[in-house]
Each structure stands twice: as structure tokens, then as C-alpha cells.
ModelCIF file with pLDDT and N, C-alpha, C, O atoms, coordinates in Angstrom:
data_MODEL
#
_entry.id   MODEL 
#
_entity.id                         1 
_entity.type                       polymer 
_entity.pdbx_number_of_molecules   1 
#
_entity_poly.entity_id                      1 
_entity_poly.type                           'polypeptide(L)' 
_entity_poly.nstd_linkage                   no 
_entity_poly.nstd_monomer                   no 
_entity_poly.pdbx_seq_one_letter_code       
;(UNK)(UNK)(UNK)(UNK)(UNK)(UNK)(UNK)(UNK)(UNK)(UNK)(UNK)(UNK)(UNK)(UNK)(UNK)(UNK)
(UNK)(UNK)(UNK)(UNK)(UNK)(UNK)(UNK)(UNK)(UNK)(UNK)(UNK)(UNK)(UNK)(UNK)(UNK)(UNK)
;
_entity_poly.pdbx_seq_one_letter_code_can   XXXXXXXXXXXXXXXXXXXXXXXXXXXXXXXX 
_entity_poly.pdbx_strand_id                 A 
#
loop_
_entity_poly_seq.entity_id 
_entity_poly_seq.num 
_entity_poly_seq.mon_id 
_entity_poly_seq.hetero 
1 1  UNK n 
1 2  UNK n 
1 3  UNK n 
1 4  UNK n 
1 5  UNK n 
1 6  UNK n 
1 7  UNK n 
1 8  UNK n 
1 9  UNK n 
1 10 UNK n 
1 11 UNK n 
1 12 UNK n 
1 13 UNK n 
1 14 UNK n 
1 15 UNK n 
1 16 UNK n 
1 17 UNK n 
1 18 UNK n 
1 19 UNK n 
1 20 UNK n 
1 21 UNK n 
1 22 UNK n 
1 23 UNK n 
1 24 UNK n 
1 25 UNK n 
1 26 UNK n 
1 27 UNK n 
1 28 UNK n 
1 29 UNK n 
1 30 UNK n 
1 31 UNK n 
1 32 UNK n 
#
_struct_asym.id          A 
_struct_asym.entity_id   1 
#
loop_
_ma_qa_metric.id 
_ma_qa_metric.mode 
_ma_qa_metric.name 
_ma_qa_metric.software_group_id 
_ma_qa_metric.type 
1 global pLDDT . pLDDT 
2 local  pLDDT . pLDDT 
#
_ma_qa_metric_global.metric_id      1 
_ma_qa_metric_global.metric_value   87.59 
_ma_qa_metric_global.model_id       1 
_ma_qa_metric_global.ordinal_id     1 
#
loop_
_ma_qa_metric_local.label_asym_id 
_ma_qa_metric_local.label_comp_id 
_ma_qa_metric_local.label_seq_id 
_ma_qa_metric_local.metric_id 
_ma_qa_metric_local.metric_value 
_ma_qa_metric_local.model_id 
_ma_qa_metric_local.ordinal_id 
A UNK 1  2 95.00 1 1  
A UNK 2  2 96.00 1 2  
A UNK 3  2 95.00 1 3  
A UNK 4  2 94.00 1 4  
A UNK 5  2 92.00 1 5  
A UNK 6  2 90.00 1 6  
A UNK 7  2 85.00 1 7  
A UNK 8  2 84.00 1 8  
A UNK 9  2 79.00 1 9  
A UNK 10 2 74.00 1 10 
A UNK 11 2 74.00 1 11 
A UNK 12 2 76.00 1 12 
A UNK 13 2 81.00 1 13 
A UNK 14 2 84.00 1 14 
A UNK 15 2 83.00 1 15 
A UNK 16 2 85.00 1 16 
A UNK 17 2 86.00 1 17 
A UNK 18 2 86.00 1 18 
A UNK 19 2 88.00 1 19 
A UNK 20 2 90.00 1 20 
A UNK 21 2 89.00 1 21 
A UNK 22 2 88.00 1 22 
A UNK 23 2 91.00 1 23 
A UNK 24 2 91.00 1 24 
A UNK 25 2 90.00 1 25 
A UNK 26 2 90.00 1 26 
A UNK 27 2 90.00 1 27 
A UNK 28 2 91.00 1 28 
A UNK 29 2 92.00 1 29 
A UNK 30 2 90.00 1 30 
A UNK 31 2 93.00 1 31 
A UNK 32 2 91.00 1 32 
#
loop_
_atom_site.group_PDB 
_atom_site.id 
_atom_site.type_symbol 
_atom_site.label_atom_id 
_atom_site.label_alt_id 
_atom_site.label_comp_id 
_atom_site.label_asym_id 
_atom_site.label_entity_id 
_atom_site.label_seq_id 
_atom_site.pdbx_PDB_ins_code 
_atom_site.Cartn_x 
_atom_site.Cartn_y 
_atom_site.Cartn_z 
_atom_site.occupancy 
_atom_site.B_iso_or_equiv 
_atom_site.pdbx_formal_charge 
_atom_site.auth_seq_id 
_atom_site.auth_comp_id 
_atom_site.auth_asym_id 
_atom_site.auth_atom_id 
_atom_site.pdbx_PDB_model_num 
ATOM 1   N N  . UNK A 1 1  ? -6.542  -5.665 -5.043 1.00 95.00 ? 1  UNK A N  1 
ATOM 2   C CA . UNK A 1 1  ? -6.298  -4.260 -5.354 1.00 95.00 ? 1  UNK A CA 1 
ATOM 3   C C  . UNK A 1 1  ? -4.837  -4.088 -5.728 1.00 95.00 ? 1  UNK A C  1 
ATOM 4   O O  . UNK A 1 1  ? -4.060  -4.578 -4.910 1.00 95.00 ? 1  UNK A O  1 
ATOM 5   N N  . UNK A 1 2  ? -4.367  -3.579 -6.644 1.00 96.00 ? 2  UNK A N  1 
ATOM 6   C CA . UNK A 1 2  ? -3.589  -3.402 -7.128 1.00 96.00 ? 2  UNK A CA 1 
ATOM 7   C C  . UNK A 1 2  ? -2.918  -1.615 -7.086 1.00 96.00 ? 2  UNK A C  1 
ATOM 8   O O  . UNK A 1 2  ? -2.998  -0.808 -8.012 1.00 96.00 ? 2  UNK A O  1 
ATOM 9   N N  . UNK A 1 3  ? -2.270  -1.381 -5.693 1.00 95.00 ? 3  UNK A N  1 
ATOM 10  C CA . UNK A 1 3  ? -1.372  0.241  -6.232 1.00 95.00 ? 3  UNK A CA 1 
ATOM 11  C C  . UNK A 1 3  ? -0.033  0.090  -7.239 1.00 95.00 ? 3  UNK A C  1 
ATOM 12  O O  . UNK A 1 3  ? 0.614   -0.851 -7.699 1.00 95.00 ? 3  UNK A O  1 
ATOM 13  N N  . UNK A 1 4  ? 0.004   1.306  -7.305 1.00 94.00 ? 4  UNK A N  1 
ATOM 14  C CA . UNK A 1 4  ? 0.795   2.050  -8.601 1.00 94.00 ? 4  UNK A CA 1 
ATOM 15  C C  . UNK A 1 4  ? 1.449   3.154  -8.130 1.00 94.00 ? 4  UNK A C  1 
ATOM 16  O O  . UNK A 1 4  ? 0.971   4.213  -7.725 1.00 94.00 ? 4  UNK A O  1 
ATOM 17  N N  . UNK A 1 5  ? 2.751   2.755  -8.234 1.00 92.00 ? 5  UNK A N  1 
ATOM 18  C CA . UNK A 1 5  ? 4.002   4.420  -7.595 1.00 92.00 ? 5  UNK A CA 1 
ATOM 19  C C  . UNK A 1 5  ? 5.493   4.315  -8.212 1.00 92.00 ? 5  UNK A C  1 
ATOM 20  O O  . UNK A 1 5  ? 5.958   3.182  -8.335 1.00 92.00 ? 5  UNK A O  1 
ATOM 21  N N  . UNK A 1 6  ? 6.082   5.155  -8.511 1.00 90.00 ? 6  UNK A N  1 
ATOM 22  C CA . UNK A 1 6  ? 7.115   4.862  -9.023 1.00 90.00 ? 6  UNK A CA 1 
ATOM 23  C C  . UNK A 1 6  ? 7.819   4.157  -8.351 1.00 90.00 ? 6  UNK A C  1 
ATOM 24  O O  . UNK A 1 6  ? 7.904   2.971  -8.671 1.00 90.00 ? 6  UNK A O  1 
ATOM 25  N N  . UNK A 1 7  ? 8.494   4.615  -7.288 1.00 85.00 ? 7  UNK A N  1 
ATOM 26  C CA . UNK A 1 7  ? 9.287   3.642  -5.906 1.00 85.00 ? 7  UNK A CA 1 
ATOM 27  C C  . UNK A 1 7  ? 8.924   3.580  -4.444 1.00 85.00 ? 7  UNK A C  1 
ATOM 28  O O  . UNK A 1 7  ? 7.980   4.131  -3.878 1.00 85.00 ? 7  UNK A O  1 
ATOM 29  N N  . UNK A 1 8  ? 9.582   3.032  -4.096 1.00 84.00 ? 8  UNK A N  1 
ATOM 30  C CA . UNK A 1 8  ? 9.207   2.403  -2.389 1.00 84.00 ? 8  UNK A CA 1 
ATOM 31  C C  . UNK A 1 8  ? 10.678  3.538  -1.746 1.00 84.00 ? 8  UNK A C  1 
ATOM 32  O O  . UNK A 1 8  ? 11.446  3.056  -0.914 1.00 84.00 ? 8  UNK A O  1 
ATOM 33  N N  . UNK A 1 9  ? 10.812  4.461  -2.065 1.00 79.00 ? 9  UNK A N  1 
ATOM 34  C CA . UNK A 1 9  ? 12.344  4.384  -1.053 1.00 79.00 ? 9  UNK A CA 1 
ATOM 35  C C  . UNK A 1 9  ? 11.606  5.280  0.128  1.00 79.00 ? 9  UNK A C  1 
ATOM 36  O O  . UNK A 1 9  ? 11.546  4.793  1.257  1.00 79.00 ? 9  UNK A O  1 
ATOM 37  N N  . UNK A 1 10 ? 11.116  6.423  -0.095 1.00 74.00 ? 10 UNK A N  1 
ATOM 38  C CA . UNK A 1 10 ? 10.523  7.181  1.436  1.00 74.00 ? 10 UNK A CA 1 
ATOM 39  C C  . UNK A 1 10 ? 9.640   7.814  0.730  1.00 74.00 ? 10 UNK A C  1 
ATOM 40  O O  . UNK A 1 10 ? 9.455   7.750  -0.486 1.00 74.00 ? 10 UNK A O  1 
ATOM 41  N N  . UNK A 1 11 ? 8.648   8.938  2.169  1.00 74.00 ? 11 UNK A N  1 
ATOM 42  C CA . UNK A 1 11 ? 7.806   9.925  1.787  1.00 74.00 ? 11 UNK A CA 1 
ATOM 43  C C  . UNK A 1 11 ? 7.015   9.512  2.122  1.00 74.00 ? 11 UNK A C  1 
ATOM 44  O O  . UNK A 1 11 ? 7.027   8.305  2.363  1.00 74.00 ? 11 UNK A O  1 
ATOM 45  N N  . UNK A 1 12 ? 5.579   10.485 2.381  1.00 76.00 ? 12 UNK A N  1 
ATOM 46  C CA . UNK A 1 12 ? 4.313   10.375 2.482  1.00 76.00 ? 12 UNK A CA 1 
ATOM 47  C C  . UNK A 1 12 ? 3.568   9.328  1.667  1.00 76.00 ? 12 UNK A C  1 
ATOM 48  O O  . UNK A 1 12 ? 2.990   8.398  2.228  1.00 76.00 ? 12 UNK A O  1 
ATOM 49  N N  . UNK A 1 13 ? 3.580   9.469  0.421  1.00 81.00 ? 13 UNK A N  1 
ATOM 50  C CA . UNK A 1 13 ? 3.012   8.541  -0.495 1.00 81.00 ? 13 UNK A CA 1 
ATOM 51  C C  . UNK A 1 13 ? 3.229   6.971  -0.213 1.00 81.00 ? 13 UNK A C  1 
ATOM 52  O O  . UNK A 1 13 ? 2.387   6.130  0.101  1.00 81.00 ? 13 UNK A O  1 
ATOM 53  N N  . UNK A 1 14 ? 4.509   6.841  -0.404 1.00 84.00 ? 14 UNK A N  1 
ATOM 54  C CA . UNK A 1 14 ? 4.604   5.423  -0.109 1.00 84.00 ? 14 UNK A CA 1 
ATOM 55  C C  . UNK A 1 14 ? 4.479   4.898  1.306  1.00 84.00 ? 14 UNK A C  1 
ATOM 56  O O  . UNK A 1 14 ? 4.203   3.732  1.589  1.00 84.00 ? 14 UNK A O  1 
ATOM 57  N N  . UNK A 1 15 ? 4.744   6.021  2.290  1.00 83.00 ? 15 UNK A N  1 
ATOM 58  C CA . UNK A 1 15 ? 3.878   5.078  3.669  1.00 83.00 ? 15 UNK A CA 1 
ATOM 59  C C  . UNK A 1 15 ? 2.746   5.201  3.406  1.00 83.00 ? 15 UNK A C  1 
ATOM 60  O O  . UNK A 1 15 ? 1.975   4.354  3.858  1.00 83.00 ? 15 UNK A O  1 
ATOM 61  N N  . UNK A 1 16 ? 2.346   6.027  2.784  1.00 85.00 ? 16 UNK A N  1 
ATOM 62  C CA . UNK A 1 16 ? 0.746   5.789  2.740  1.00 85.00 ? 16 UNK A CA 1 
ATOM 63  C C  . UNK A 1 16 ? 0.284   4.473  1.845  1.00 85.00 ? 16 UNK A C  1 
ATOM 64  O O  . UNK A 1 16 ? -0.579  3.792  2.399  1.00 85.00 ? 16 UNK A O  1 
ATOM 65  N N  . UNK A 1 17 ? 0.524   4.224  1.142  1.00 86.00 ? 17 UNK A N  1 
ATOM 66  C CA . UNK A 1 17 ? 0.512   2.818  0.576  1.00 86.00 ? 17 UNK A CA 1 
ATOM 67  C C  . UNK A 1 17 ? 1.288   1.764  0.899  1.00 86.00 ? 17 UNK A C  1 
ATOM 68  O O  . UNK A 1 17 ? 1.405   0.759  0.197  1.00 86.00 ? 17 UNK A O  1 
ATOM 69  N N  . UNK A 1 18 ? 1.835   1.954  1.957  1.00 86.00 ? 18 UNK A N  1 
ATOM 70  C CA . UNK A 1 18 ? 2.056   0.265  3.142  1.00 86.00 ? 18 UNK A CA 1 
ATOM 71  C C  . UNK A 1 18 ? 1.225   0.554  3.768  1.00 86.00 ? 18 UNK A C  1 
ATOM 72  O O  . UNK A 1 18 ? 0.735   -0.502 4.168  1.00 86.00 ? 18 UNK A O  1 
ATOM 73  N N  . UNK A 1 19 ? 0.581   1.528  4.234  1.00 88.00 ? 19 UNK A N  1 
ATOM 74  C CA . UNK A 1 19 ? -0.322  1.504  5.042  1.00 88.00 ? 19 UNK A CA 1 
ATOM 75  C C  . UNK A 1 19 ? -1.900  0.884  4.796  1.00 88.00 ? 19 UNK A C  1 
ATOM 76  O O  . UNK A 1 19 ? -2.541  0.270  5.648  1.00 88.00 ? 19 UNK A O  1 
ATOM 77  N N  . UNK A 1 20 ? -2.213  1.104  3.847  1.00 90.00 ? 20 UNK A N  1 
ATOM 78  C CA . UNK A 1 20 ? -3.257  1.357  3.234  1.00 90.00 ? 20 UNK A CA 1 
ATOM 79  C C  . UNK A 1 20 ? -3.155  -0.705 2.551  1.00 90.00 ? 20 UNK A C  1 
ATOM 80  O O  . UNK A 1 20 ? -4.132  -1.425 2.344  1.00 90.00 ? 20 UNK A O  1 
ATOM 81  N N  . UNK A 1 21 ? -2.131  -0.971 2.432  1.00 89.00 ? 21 UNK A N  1 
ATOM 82  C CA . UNK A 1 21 ? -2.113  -2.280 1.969  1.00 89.00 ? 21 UNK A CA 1 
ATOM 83  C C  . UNK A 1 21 ? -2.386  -3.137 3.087  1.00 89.00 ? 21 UNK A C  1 
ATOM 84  O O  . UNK A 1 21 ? -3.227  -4.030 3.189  1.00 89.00 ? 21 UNK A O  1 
ATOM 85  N N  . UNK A 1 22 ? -1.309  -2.607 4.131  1.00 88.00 ? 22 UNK A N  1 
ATOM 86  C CA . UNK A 1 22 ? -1.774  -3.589 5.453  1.00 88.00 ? 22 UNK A CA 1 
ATOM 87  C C  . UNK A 1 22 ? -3.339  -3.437 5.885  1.00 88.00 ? 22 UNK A C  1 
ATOM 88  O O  . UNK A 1 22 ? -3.733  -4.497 6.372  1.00 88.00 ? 22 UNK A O  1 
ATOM 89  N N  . UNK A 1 23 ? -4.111  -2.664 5.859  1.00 91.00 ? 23 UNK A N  1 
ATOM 90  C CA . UNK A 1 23 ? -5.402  -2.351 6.007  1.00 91.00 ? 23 UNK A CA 1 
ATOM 91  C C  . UNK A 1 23 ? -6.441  -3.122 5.233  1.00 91.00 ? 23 UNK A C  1 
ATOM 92  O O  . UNK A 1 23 ? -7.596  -3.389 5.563  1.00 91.00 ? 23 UNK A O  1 
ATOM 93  N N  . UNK A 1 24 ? -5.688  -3.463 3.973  1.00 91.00 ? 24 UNK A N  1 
ATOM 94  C CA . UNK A 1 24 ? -6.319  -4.150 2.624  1.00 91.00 ? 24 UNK A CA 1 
ATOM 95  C C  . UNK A 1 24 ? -6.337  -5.428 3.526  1.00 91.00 ? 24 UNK A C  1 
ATOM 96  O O  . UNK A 1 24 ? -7.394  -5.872 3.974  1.00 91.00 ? 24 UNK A O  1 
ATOM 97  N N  . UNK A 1 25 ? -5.491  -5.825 3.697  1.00 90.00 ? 25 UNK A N  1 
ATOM 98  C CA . UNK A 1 25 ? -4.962  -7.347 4.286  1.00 90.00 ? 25 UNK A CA 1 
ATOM 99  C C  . UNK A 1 25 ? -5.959  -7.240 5.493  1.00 90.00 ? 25 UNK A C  1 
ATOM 100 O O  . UNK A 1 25 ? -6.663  -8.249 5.540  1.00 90.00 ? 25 UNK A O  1 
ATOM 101 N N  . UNK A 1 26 ? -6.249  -6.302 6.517  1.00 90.00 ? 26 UNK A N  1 
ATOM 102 C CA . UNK A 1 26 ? -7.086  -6.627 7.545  1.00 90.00 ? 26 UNK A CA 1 
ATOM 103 C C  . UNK A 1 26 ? -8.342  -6.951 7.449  1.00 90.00 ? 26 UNK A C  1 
ATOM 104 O O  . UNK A 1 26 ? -8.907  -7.633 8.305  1.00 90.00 ? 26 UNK A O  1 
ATOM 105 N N  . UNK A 1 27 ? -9.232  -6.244 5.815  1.00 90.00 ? 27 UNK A N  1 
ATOM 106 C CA . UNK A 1 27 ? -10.330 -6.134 5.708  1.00 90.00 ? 27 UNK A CA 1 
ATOM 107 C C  . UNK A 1 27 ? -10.336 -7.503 4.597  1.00 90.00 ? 27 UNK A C  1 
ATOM 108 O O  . UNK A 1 27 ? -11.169 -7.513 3.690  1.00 90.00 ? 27 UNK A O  1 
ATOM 109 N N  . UNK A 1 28 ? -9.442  -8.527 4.735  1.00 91.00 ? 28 UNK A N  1 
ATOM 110 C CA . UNK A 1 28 ? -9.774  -9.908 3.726  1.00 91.00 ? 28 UNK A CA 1 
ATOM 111 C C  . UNK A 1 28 ? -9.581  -9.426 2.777  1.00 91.00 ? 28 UNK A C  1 
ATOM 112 O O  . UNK A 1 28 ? -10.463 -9.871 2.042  1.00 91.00 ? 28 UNK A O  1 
ATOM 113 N N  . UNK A 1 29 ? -8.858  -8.617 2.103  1.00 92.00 ? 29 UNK A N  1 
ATOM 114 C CA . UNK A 1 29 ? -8.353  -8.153 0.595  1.00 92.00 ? 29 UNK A CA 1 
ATOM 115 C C  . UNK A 1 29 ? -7.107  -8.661 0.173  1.00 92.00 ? 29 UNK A C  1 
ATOM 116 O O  . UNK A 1 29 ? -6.244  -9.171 0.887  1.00 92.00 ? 29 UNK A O  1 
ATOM 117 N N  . UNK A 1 30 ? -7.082  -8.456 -1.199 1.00 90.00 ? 30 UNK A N  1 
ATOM 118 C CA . UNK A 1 30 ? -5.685  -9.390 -1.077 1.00 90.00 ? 30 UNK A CA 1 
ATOM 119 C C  . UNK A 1 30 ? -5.027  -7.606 -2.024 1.00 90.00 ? 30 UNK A C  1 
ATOM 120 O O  . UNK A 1 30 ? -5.676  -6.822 -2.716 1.00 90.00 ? 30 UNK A O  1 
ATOM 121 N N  . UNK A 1 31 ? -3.631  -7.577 -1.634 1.00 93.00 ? 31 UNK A N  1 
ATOM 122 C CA . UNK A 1 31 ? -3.255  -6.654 -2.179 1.00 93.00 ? 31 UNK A CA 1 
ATOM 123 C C  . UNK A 1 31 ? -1.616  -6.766 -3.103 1.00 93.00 ? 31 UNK A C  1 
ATOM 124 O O  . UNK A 1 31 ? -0.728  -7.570 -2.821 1.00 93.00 ? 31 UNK A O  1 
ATOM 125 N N  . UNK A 1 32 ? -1.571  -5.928 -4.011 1.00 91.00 ? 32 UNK A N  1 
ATOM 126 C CA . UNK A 1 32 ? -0.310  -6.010 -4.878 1.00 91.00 ? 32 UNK A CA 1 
ATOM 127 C C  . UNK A 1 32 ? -0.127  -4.750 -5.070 1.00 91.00 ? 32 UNK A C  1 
ATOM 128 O O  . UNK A 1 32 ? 0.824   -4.360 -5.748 1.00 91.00 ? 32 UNK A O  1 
#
């Protein structure tokens, strides 16, 4: 799975997509 965001620096969005990646990784996904 592949997300898409302009940057990593803060905010809702982007914890929400570390989050959501580490989750990827729990369920045997590979994520970028």
C-alpha cells in the first residue's frame, strides 16, 4: 500500500498515516 501527503512534519493527517502504516505492518502488509 502505498500513502500520499505532502509532508511528514505534524498534524492529524500524518499521525494518522504512521499510524495506519504501522497497522499495515501488523496485518502482513508491506507499506510505503
Amino acid at each position: 500500500v502505498l500513502q500520499v501527503l505532502p509532508a511528514l512534519e505534524a498534524g492529524g493527517a500524518e499521525l494518522g498515516t504512521l499510524d495506519v502504516a504501522a497497522a499495515l505492518r501488523g496485518a502482513g502488509a508491506r507499506v510505503l
